[in-house]
N, C-alpha and C. Protein backbone atom coordinates (compact mmCIF):
# COMPACT_ATOMS: atom_id res chain seq x y z
N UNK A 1 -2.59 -10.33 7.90
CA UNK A 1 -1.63 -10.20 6.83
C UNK A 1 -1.79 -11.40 5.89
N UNK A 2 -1.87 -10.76 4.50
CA UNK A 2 -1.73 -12.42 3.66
C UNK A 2 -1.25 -11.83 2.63
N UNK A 3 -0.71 -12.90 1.91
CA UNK A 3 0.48 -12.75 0.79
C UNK A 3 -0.69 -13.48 -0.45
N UNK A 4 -0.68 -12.76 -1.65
CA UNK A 4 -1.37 -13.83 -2.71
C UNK A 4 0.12 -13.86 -3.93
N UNK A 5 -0.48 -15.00 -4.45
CA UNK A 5 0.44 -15.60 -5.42
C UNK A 5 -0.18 -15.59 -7.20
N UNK A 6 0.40 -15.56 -7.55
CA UNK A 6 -0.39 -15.98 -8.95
C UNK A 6 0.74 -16.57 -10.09
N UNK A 7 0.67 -16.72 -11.16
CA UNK A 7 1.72 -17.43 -12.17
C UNK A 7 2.82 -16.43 -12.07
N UNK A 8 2.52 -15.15 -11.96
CA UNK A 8 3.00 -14.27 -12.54
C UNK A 8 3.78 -12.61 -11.13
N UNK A 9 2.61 -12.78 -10.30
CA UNK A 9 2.65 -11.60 -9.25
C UNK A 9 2.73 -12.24 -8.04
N UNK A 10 3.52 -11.45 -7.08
CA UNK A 10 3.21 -12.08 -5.53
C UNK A 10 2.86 -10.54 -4.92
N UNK A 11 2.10 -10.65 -4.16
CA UNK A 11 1.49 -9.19 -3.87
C UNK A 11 0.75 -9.28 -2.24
N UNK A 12 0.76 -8.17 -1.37
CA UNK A 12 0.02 -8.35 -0.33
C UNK A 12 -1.05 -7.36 0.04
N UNK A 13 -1.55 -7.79 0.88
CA UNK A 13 -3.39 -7.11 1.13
C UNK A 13 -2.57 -5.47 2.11
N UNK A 14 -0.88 -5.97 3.16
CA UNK A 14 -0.77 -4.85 3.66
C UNK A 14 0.31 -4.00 3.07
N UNK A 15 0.98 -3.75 1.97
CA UNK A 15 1.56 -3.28 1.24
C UNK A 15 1.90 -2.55 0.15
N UNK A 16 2.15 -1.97 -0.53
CA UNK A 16 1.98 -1.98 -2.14
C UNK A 16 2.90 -2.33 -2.97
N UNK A 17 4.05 -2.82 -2.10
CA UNK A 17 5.30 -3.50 -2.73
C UNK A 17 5.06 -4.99 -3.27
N UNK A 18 5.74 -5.38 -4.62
CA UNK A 18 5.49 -7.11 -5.02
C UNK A 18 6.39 -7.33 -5.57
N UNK A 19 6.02 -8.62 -5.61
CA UNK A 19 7.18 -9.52 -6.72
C UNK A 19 6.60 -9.55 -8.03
N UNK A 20 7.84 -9.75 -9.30
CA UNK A 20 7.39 -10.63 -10.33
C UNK A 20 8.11 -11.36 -10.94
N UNK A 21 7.83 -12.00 -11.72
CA UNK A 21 8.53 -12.93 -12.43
C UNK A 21 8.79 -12.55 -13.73
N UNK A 22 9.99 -12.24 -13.85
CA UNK A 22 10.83 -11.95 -14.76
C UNK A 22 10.44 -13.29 -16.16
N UNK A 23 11.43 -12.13 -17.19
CA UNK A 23 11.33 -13.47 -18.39
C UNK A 23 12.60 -14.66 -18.30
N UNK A 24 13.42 -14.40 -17.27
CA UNK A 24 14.47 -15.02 -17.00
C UNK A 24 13.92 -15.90 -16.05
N UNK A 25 12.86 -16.20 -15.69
CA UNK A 25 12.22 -17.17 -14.49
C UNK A 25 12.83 -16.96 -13.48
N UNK A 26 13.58 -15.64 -12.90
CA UNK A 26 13.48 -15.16 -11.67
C UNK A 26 12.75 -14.35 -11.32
N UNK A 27 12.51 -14.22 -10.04
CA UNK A 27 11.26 -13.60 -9.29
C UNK A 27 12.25 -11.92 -9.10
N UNK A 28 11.75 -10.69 -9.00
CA UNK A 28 12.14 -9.55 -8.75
C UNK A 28 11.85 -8.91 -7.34
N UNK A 29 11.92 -8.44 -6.58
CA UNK A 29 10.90 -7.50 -5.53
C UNK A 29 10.68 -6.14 -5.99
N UNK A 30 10.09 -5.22 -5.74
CA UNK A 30 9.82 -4.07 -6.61
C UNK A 30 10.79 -2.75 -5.74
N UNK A 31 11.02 -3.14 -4.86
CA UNK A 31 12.19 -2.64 -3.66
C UNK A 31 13.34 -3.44 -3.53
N UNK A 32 13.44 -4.39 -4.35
CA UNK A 32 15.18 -4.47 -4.66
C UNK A 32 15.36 -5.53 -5.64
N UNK A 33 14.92 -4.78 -6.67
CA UNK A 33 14.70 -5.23 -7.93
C UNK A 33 16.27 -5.69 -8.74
N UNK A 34 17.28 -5.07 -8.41
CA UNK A 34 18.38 -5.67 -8.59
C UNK A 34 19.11 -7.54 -8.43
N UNK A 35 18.27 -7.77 -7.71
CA UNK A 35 18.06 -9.25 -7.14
C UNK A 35 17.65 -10.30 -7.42
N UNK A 36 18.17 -11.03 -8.19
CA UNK A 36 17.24 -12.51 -9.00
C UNK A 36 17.00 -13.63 -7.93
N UNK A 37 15.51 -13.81 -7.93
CA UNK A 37 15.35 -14.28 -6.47
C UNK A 37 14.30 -15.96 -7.05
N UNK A 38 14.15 -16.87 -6.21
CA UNK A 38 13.68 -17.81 -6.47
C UNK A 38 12.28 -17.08 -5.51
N UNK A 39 11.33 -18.29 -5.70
CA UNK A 39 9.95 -17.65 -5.21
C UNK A 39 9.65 -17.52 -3.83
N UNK A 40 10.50 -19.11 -3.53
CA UNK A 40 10.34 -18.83 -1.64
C UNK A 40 11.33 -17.63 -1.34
N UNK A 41 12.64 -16.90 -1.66
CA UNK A 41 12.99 -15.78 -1.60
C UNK A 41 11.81 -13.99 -1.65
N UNK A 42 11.40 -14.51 -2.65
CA UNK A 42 10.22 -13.31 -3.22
C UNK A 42 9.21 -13.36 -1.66
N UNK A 43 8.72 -14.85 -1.55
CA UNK A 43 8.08 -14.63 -0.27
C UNK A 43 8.34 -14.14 0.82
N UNK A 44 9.62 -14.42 0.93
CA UNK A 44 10.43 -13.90 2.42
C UNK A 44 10.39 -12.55 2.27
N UNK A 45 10.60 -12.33 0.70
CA UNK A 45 11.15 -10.72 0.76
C UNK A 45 9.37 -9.49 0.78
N UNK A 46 8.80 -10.54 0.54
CA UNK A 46 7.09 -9.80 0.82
C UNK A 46 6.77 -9.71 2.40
N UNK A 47 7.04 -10.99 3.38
CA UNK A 47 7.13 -11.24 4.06
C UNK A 47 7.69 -10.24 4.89
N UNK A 48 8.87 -10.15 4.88
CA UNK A 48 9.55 -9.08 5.79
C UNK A 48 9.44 -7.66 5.01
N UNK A 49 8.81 -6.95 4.29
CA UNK A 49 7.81 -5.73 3.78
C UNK A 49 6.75 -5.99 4.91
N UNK A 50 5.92 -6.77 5.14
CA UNK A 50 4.87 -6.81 5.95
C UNK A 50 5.03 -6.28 7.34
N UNK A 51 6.29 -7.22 7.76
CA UNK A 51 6.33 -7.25 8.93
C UNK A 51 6.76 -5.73 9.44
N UNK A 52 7.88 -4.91 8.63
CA UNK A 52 8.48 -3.92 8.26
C UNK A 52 7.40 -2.74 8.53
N UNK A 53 6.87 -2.79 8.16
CA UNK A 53 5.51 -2.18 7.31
C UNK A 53 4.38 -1.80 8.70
N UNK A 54 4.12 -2.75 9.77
CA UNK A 54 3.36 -3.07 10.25
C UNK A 54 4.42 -1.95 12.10
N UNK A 55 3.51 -0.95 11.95
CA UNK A 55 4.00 0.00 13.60
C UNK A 55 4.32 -1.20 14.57
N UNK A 56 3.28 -2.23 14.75
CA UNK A 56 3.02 -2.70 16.01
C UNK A 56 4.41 -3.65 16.00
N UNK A 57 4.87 -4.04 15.21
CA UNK A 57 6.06 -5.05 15.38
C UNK A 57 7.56 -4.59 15.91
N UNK A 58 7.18 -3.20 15.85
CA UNK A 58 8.72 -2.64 16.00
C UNK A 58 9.39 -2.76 17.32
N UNK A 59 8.32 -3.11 18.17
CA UNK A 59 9.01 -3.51 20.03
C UNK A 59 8.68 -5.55 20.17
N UNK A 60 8.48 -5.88 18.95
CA UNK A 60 8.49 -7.10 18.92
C UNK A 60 9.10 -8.19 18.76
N UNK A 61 10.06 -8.68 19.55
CA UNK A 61 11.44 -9.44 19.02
C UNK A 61 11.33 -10.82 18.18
N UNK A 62 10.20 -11.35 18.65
CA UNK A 62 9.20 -12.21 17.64
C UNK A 62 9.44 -12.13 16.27
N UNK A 63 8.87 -10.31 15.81
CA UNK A 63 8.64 -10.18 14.62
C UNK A 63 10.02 -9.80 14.09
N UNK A 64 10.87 -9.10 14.91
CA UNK A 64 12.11 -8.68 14.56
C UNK A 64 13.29 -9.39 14.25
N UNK A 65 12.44 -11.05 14.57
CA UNK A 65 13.48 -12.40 14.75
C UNK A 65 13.48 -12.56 13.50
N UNK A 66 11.85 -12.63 13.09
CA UNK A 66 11.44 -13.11 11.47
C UNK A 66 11.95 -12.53 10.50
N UNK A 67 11.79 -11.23 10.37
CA UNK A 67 12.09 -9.82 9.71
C UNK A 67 13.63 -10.57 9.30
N UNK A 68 14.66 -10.49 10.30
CA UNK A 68 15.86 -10.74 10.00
C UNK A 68 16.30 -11.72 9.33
N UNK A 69 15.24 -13.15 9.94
CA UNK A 69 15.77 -14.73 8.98
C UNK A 69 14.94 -14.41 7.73
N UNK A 70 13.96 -13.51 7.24
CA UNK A 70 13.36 -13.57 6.21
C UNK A 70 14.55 -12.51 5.13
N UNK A 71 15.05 -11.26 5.62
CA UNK A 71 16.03 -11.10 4.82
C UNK A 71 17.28 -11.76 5.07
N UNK A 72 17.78 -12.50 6.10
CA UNK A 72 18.65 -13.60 5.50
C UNK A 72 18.39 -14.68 3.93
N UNK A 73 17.50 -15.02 4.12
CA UNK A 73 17.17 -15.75 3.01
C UNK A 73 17.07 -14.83 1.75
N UNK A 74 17.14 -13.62 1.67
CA UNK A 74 17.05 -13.09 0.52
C UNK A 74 18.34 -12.22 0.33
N UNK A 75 19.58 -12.63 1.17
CA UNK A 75 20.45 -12.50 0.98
C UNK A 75 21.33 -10.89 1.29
N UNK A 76 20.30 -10.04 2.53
CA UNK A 76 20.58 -8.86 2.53
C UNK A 76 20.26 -8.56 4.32
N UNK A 77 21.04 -7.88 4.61
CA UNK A 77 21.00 -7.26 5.79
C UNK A 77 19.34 -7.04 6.22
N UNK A 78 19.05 -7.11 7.53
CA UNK A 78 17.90 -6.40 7.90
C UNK A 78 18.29 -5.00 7.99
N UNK A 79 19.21 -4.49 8.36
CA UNK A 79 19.21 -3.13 8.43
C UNK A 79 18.49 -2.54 6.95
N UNK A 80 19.08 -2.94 6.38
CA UNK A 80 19.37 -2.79 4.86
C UNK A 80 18.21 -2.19 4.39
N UNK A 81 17.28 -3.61 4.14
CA UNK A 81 15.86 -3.65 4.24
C UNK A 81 15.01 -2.91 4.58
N UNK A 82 15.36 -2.09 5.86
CA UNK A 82 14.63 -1.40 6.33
C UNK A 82 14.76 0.12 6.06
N UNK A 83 15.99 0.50 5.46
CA UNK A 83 16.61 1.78 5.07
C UNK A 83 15.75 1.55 3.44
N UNK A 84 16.16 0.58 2.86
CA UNK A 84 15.69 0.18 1.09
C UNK A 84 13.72 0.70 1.32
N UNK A 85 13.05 0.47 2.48
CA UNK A 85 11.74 -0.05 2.42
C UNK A 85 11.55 1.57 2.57
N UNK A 86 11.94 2.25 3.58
CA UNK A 86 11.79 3.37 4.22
C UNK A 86 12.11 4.49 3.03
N UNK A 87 13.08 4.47 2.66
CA UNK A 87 13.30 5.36 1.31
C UNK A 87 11.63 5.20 0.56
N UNK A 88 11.45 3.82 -0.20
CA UNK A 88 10.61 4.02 -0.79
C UNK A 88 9.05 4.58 0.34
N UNK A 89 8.96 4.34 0.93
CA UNK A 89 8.04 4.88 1.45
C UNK A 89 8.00 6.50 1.57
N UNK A 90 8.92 6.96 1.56
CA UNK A 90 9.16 8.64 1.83
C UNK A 90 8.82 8.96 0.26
N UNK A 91 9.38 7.91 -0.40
CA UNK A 91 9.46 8.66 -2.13
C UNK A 91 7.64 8.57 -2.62
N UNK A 92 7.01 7.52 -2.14
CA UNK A 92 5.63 7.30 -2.27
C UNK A 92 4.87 8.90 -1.54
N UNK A 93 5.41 8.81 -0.47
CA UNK A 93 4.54 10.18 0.64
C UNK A 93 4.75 11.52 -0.17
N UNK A 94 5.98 11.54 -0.91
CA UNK A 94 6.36 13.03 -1.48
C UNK A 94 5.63 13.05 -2.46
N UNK A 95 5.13 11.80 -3.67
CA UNK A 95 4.51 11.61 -4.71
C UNK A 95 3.17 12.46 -4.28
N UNK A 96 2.95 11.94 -2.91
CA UNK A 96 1.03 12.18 -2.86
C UNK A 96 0.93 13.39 -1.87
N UNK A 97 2.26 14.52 -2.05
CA UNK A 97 2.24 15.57 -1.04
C UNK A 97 2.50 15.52 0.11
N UNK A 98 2.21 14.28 0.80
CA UNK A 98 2.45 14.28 2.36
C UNK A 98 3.72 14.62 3.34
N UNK A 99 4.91 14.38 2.41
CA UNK A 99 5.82 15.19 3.18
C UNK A 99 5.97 16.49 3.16
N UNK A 100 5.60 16.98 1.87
CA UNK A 100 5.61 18.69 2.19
C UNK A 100 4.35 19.15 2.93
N UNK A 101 3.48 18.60 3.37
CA UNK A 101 2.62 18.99 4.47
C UNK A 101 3.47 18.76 5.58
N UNK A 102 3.97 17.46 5.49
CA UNK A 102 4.47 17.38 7.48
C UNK A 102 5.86 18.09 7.11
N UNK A 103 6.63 18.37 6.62
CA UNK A 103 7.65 19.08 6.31
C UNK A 103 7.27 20.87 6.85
N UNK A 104 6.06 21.22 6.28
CA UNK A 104 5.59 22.70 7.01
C UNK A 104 5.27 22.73 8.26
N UNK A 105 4.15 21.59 8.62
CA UNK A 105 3.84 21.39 9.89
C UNK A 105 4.95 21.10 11.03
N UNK A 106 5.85 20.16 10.91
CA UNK A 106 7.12 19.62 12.18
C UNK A 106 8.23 20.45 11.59
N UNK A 107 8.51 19.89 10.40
CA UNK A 107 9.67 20.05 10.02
C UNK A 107 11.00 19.47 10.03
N UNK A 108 10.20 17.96 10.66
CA UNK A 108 10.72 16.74 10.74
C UNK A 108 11.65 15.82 9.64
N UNK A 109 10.91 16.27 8.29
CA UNK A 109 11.88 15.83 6.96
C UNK A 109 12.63 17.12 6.55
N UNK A 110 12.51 18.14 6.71
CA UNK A 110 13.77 18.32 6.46
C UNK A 110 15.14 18.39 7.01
N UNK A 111 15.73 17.08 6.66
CA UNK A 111 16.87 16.73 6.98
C UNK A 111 17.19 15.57 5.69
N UNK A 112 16.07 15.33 5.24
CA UNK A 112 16.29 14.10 4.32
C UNK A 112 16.19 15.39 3.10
């Protein structure tokens, strides 16, 4: 996992979610863009996207420790986070068809 930075973008190699920097010299996340965030915030909040993001962490109390102090610092529930991350991820899968495939196949989303 790595996070890059630039004047302008914070972005990661396992994600497609980022930060930017506003003209107000606050940082944004692109998943909770409502939020005027300083940069070590933006990091945390890339940070716990990663960790979020990543199957293998979910029986990991390690990662689940981080996850939580990383949205502490950005001022929002982990639950939260993970409902905010998960939405967008379903809204990305519907964009590129994939839920109405697994929607015919299981029939698992429909309920959402």
């Amino acid at each position: 996992m790595a996070i890059f930075r630039s004047d302008s973008v914070i972005s990661s190699d396992r994600t497609p979610e980022r930060a930017t920097l506003g003209g107000d010299g606050h940082w944004r996340l692109s998943w909770l863009p409502e939020h005027a965030l300083t940069v070590d915030q933006a990091m945390a909040g890339l940070r716990l996207d990663e960790i979020v993001s990543d199957p293998g962490s979910v029986h990991d109390r390690m990662a689940v420790a981080e996850a939580t102090s990383c949205a502490d610092r950005i001022g929002i529930l982990f639950e939260l986070a993970v409902i905010r991350l998960w939405k967008r991820t379903i809204a990305t899968l519907t964009l590129c068809g994939v839920v109405v495939m697994l929607r015919r196949r299981t029939g698992w989303v429909s309920a959402l």
